[in-house]
C-alpha atoms as a PDB file:
ATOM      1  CA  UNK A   1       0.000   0.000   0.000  1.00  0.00           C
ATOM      2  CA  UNK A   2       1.330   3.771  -0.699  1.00  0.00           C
ATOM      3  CA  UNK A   3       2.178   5.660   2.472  1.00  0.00           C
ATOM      4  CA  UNK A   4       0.173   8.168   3.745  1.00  0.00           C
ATOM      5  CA  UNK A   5      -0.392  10.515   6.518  1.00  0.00           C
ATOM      6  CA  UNK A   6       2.550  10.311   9.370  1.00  0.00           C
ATOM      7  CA  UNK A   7       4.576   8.311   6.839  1.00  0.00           C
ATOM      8  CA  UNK A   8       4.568  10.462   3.836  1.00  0.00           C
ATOM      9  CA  UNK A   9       5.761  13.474   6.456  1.00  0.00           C
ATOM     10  CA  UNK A  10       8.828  10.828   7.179  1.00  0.00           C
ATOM     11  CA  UNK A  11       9.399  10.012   3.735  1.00  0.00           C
ATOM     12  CA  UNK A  12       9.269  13.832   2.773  1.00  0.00           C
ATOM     13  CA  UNK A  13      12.188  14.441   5.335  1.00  0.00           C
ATOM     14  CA  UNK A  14      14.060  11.723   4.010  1.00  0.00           C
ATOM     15  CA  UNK A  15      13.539  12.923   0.826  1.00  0.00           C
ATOM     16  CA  UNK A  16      14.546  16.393   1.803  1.00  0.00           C
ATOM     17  CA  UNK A  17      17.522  15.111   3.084  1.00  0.00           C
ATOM     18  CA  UNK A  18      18.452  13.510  -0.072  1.00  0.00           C
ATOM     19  CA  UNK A  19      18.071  16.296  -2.329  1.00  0.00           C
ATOM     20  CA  UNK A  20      19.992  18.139  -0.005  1.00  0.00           C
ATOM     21  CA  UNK A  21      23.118  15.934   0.266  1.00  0.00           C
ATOM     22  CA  UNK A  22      22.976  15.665  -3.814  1.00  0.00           C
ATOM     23  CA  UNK A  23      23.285  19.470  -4.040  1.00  0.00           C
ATOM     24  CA  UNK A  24      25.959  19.692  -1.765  1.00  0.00           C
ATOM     25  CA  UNK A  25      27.996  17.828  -2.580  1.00  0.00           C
ATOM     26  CA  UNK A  26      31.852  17.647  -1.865  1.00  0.00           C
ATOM     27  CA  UNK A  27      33.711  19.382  -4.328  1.00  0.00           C
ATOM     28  CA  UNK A  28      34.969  16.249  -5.578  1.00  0.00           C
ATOM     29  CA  UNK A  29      31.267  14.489  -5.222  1.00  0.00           C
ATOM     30  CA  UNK A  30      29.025  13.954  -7.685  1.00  0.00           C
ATOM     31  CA  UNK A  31      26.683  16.594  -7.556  1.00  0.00           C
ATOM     32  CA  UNK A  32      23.301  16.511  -8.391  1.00  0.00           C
ATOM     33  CA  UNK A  33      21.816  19.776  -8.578  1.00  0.00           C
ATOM     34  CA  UNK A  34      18.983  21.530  -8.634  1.00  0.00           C
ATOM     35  CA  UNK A  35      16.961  18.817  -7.441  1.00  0.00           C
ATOM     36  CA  UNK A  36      13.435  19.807  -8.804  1.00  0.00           C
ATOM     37  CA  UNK A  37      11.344  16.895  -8.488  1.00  0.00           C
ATOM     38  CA  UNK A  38      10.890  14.510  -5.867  1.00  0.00           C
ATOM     39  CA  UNK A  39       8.576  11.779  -4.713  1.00  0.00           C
ATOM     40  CA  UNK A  40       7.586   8.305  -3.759  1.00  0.00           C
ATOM     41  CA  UNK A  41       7.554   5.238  -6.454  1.00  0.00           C
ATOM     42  CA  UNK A  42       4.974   2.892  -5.054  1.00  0.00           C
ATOM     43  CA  UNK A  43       3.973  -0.400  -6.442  1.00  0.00           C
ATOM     44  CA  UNK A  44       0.839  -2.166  -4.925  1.00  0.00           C
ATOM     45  CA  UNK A  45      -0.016  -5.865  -5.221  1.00  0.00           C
ATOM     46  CA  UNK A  46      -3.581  -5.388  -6.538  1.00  0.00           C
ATOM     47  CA  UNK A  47      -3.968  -9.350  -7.145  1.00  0.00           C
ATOM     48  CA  UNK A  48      -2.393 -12.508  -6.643  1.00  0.00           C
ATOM     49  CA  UNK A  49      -3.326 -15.704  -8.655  1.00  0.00           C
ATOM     50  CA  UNK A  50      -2.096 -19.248  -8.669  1.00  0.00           C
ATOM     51  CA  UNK A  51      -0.010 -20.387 -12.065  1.00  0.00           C
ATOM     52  CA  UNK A  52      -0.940 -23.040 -13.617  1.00  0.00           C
ATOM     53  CA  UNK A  53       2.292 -24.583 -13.465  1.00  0.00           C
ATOM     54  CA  UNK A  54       1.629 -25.244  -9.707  1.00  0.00           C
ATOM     55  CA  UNK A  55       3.957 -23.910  -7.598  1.00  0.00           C
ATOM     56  CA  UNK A  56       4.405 -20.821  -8.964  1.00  0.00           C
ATOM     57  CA  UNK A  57       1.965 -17.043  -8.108  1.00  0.00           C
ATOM     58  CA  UNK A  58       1.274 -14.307 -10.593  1.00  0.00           C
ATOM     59  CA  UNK A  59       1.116 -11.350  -9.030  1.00  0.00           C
ATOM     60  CA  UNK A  60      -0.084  -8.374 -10.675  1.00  0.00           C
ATOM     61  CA  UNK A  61       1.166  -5.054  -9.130  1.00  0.00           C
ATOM     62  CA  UNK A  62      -0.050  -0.922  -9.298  1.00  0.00           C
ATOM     63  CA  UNK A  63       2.483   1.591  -9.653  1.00  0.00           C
ATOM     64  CA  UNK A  64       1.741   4.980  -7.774  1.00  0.00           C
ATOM     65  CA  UNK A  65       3.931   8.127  -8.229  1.00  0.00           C
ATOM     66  CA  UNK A  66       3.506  10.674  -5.258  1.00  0.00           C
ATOM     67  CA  UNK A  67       4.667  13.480  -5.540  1.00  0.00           C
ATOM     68  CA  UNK A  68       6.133  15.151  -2.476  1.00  0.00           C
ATOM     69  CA  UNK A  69       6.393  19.267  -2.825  1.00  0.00           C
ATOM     70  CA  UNK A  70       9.820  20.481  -2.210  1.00  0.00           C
ATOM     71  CA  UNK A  71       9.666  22.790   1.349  1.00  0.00           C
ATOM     72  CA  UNK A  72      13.307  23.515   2.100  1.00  0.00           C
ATOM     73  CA  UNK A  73      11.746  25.702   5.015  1.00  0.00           C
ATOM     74  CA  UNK A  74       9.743  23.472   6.453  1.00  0.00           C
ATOM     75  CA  UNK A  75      12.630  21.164   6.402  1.00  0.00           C
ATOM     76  CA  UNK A  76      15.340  23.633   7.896  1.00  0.00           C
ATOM     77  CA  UNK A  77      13.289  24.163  10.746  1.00  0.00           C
ATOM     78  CA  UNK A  78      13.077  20.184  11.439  1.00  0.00           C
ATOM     79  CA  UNK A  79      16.857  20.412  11.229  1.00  0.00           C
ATOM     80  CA  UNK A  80      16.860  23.302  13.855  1.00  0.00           C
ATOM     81  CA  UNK A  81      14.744  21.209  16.623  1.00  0.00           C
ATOM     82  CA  UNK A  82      16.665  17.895  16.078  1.00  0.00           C
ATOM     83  CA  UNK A  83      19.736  20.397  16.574  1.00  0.00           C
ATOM     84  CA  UNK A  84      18.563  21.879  19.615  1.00  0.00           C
ATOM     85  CA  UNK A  85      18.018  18.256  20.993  1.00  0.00           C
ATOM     86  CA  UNK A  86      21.618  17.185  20.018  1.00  0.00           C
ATOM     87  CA  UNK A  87      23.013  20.222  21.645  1.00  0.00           C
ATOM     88  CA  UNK A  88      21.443  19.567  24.638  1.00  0.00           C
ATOM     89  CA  UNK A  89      23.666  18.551  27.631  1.00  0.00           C
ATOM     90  CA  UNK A  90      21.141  16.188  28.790  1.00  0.00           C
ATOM     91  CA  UNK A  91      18.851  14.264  26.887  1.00  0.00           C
ATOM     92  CA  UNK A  92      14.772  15.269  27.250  1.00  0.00           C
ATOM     93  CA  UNK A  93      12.974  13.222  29.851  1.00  0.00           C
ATOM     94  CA  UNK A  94      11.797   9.988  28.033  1.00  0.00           C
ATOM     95  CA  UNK A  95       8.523   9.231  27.540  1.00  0.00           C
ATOM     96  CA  UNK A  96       6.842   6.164  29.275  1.00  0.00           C
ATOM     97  CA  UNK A  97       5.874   4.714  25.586  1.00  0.00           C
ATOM     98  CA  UNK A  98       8.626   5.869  22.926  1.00  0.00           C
ATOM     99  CA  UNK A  99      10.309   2.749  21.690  1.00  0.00           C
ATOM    100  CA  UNK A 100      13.467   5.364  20.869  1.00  0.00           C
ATOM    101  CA  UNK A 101      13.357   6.378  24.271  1.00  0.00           C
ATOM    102  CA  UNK A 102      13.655   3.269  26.010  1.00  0.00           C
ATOM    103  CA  UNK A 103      16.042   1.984  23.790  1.00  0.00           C
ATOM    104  CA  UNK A 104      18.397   5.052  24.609  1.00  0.00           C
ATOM    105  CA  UNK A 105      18.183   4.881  27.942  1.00  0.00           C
ATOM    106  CA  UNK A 106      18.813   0.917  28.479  1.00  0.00           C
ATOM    107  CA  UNK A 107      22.274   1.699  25.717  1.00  0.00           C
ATOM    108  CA  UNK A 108      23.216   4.951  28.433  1.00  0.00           C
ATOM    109  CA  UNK A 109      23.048   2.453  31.451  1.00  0.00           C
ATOM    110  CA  UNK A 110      24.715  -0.644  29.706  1.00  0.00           C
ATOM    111  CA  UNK A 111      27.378   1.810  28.902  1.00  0.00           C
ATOM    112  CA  UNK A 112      27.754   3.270  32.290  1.00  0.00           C
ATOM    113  CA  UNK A 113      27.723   0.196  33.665  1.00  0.00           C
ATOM    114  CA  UNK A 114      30.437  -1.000  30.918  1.00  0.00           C
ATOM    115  CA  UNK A 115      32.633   1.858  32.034  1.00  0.00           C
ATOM    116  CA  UNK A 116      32.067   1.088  35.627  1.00  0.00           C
ATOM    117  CA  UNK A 117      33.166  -2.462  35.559  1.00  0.00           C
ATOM    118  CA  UNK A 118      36.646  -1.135  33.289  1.00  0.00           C
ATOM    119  CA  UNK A 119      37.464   1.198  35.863  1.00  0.00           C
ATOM    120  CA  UNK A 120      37.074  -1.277  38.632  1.00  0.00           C
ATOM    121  CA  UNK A 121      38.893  -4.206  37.778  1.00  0.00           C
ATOM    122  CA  UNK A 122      41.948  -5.923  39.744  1.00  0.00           C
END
């Protein structure tokens, strides 16, 4: 199925992202720009059928183009609160049900506890 709602907004970024990294390139990087057009190339299974032959499927598929508008501002101000995060000296408090979260804070104590056990060996 194409994406949609919360997932288009992630692919966008992503996009985004590309595009940028294509016009910027190094000076000795292949570069890319203007990047003009962008989107999403989809395909759908619309129908699945057994073969004849027996073991084998036929599956018939839908492409979908979407086309995601180019919003460089939009995008630089993401940018700005992910940096304000990173900069932080302390991470945000977690919340009780993000997935990231937890899995940040169980890699911060393994690696304290790493450290701890280096420091305080015979």
């Amino acid at each position: 199925l194409a994406p949609h709602g919360e997932h288009l907004d992630k692919y966008a970024r992503q996009l985004h992202a590309y595009a940028r990294a294509l016009e910027m390139a190094a000076p000795t990087g292949l570069n890319r720009g203007p990047i003009t057009r962008m989107g999403l190339f989809c395909i759908d299974p619309v129908q699945v059928e057994a073969h004849t032959a027996g073991d084998r499927l036929l599956v018939r598929l839908q492409p979908v183009w979407i086309e995601i508008r180019r919003d460089d501002a939009t995008f630089d101000a993401f940018l700005e609160a992910v940096l304000e995060v990173i900069a932080r000296p302390l991470p945000p408090k977690a919340a009780p049900d993000c997935p990231c979260c937890t899995y940040s804070n169980r890699r911060r104590a393994l690696a304290r506890r790493m450290s701890h056990a280096q420091h305080h060996q015979p």
